[in-house]
C-alpha atoms as a PDB file:
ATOM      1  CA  UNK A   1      22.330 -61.452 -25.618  1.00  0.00           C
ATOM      2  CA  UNK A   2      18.634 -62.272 -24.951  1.00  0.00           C
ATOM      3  CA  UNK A   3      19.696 -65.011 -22.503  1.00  0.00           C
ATOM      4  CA  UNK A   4      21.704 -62.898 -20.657  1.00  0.00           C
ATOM      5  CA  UNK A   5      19.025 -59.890 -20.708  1.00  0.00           C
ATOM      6  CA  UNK A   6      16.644 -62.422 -19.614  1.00  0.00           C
ATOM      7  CA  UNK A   7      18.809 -63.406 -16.450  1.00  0.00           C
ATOM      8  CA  UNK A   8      19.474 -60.201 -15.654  1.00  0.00           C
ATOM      9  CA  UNK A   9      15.847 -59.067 -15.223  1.00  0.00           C
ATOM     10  CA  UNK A  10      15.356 -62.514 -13.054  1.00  0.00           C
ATOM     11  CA  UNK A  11      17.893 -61.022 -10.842  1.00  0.00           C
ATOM     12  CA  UNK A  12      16.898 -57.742 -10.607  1.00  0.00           C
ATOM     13  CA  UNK A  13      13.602 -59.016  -9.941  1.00  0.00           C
ATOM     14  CA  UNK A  14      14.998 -61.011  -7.243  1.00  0.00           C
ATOM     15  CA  UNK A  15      16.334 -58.451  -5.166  1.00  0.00           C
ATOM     16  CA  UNK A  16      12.683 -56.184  -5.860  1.00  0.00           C
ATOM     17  CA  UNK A  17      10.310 -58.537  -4.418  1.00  0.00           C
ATOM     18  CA  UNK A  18      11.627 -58.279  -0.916  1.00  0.00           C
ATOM     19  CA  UNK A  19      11.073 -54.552  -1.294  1.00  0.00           C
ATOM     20  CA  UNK A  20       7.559 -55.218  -1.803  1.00  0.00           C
ATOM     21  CA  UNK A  21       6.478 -56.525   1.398  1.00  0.00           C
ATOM     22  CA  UNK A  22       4.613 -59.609   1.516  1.00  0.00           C
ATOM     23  CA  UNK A  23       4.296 -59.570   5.520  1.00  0.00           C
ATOM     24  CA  UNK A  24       5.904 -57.839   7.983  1.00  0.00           C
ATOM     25  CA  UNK A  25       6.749 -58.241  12.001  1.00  0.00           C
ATOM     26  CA  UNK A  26       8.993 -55.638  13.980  1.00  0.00           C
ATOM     27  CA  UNK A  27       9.643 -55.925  17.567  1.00  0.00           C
ATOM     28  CA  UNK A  28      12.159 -54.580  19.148  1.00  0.00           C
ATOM     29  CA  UNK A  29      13.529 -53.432  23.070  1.00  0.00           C
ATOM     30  CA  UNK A  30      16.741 -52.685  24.609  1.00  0.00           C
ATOM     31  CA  UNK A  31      16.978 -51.982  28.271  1.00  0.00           C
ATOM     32  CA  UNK A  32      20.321 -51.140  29.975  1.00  0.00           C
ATOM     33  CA  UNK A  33      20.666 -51.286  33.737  1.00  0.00           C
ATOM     34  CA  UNK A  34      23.533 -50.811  36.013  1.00  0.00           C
ATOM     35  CA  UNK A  35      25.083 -54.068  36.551  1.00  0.00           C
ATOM     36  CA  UNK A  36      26.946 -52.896  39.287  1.00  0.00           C
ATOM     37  CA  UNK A  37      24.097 -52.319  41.891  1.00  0.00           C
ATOM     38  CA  UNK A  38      23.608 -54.579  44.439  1.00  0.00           C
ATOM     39  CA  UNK A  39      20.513 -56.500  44.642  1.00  0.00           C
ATOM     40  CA  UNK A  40      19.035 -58.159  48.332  1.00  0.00           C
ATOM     41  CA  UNK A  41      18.037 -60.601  48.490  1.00  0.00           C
ATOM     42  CA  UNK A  42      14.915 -61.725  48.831  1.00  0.00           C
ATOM     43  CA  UNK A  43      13.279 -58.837  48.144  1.00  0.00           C
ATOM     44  CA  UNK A  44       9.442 -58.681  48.839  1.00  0.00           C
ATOM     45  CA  UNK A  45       7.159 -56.093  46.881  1.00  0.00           C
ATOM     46  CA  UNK A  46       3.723 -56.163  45.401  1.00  0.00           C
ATOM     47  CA  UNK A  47       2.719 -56.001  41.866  1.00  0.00           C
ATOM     48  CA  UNK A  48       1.801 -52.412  40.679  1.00  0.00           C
ATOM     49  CA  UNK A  49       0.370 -53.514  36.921  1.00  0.00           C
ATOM     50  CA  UNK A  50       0.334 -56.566  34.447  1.00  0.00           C
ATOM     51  CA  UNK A  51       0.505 -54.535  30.705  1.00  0.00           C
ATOM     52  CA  UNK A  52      -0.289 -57.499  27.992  1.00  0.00           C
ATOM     53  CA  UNK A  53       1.394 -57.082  24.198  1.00  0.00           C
ATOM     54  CA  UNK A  54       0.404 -58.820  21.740  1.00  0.00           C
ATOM     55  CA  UNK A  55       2.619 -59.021  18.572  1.00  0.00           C
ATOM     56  CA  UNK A  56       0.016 -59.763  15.278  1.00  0.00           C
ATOM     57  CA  UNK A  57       1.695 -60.551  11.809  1.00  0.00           C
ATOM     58  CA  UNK A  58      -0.583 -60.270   9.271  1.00  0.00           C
ATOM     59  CA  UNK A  59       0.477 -61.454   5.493  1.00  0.00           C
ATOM     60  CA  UNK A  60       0.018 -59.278   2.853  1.00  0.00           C
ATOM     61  CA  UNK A  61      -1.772 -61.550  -0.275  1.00  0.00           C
ATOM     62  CA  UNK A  62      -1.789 -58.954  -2.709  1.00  0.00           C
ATOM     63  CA  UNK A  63       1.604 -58.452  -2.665  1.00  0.00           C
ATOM     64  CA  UNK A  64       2.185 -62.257  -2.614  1.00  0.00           C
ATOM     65  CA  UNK A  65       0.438 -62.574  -5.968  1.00  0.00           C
ATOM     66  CA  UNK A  66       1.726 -59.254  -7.456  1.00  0.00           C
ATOM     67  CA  UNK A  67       5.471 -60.627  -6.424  1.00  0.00           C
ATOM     68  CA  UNK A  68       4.789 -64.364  -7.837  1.00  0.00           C
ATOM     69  CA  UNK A  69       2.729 -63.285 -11.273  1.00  0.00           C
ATOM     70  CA  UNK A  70       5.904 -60.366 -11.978  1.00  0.00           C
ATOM     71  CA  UNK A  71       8.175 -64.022 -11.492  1.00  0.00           C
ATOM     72  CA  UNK A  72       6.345 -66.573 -12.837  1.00  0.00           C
ATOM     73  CA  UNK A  73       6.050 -64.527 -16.050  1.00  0.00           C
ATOM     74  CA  UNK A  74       9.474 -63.748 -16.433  1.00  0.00           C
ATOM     75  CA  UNK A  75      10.872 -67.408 -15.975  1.00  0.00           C
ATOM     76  CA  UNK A  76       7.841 -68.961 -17.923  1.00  0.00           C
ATOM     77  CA  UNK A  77       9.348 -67.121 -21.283  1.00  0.00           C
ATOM     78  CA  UNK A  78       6.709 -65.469 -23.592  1.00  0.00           C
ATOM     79  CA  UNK A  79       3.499 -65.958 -24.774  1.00  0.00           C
ATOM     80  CA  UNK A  80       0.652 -68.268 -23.574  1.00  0.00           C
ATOM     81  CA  UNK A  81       3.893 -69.383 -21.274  1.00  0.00           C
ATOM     82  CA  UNK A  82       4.367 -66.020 -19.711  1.00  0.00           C
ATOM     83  CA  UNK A  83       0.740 -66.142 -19.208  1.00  0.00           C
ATOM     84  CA  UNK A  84       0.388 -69.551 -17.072  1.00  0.00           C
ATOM     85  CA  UNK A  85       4.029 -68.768 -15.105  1.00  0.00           C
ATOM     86  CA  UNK A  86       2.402 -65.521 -14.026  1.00  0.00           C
ATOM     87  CA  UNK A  87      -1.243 -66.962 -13.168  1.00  0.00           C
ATOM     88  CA  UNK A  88      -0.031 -70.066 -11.453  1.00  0.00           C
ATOM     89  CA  UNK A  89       3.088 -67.359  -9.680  1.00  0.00           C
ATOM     90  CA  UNK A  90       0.629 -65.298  -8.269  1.00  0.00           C
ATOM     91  CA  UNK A  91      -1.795 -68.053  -6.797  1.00  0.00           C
ATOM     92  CA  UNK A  92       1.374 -69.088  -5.053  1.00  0.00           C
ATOM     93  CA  UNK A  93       2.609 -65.795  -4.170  1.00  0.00           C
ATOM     94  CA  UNK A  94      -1.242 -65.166  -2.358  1.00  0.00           C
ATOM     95  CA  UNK A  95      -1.176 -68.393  -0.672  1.00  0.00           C
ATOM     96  CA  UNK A  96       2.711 -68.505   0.817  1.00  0.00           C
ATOM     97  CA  UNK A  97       1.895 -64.998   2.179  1.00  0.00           C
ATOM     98  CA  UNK A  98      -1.304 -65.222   3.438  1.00  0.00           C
ATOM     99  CA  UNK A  99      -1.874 -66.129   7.199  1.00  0.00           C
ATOM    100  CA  UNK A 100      -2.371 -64.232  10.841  1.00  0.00           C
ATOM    101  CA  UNK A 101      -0.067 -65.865  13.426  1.00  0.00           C
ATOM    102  CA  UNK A 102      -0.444 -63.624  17.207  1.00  0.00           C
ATOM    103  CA  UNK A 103       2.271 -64.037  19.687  1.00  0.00           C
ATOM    104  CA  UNK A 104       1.838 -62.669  23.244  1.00  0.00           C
ATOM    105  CA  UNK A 105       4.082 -61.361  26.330  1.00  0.00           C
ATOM    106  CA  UNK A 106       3.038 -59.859  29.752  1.00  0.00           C
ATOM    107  CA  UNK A 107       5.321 -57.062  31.490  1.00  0.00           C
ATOM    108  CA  UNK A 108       4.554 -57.161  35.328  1.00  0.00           C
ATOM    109  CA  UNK A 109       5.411 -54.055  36.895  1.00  0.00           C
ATOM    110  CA  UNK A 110       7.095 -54.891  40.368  1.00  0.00           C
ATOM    111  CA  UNK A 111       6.721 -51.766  43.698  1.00  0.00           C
ATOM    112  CA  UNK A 112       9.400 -53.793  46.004  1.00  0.00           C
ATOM    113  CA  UNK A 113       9.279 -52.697  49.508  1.00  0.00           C
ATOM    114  CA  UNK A 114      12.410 -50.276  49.513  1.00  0.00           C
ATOM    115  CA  UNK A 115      10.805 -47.655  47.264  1.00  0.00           C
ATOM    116  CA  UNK A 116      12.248 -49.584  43.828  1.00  0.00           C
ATOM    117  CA  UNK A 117      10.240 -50.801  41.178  1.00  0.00           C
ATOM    118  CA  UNK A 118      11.280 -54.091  38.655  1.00  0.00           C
ATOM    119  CA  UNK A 119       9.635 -55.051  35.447  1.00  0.00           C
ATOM    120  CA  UNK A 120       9.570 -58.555  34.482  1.00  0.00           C
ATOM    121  CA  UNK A 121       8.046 -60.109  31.243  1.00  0.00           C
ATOM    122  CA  UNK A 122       6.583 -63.428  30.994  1.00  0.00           C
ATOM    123  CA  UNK A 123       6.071 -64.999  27.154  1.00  0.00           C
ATOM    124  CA  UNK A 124       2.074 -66.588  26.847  1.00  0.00           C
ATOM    125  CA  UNK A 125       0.767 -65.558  30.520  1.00  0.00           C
ATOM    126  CA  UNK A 126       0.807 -63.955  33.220  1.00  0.00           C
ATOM    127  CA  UNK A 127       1.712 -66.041  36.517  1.00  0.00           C
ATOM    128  CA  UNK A 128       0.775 -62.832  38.403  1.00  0.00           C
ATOM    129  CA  UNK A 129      -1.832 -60.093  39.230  1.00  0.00           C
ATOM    130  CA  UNK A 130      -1.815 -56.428  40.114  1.00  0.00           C
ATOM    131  CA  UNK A 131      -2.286 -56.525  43.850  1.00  0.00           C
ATOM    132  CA  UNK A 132      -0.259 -59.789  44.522  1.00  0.00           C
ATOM    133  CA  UNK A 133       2.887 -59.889  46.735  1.00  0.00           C
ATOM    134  CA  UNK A 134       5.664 -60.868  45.359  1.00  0.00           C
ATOM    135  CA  UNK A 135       9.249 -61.798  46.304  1.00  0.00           C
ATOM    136  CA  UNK A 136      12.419 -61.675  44.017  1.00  0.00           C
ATOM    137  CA  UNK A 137      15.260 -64.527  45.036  1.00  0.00           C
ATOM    138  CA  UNK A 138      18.130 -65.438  43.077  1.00  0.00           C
ATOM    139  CA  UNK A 139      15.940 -67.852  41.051  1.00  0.00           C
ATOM    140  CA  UNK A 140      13.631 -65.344  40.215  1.00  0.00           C
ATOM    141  CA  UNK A 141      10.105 -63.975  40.847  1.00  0.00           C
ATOM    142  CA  UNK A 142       7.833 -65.830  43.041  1.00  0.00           C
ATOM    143  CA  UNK A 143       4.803 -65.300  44.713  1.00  0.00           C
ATOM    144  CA  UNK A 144       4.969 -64.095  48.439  1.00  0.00           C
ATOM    145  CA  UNK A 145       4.102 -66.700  51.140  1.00  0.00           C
ATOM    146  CA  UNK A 146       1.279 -65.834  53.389  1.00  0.00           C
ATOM    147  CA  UNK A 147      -0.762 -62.562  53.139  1.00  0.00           C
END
């Protein structure tokens, strides 16, 4: 009965530590156009604005170590053994979530020439700046030839 008591708090504990949140990153967009409208092409405009986002995960140590000591002392047993599974979980719990990572994306806002405006994101730069003309072809955006 104490084995199975013992496996059942492992598992419980299991499905807990996600809850506790050892890092987090949400990012999320949906954008819904009509399909349906015909596009000219090539389409010239100039670009209104450049808006940069940048998506920072952080880690969250504390948690790490509070998630890896509450395991490491229940599969180390009891005693001096409970002691050095929850020590040596949470140094590994702080180290596997610690850490900064940045990721970042560039919307262009697009004015074309017939009154409509386009957004287009680019992932690490920006191949464009507010002020530049711009042209749209079937292969994409491009920067205008000639002033």
């Amino acid at each position: 009965m104490t084995s199975v008591r013992r496996h059942l708090r492992v598992l419980a504990l299991a499905f807990a530590v996600p809850a506790l949140g050892c890092g987090t990153t949400t990012t999320s967009s949906t954008t819904w156009g009509d399909p349906g409208a015909p596009v000219p092409y090539p389409r010239g405009g100039r670009v209104e604005s450049v808006q940069e986002i940048v998506q920072r995960t952080e880690g969250n140590p504390a948690a790490g170590a509070l998630a890896g000591a509450l395991i490491g002392g229940f599969l180390f047993g009891r005693g001096p053994g409970r002691l050095f599974g929850a020590g040596a979980g949470a140094a590994v719990g702080a180290a596997a979530s610690s850490g900064v990572s940045e990721a970042r994306s560039y919307q262009v806002l697009v004015h074309f020439d017939d009154n409509t405006y386009g957004m287009f994101v680019y992932r690490g730069y920006s191949p464009f700046a507010p002020g530049q003309r711009v042209v749209l072809t079937p292969q994409g955006l491009g920067a205008a030839a000639g002033p």
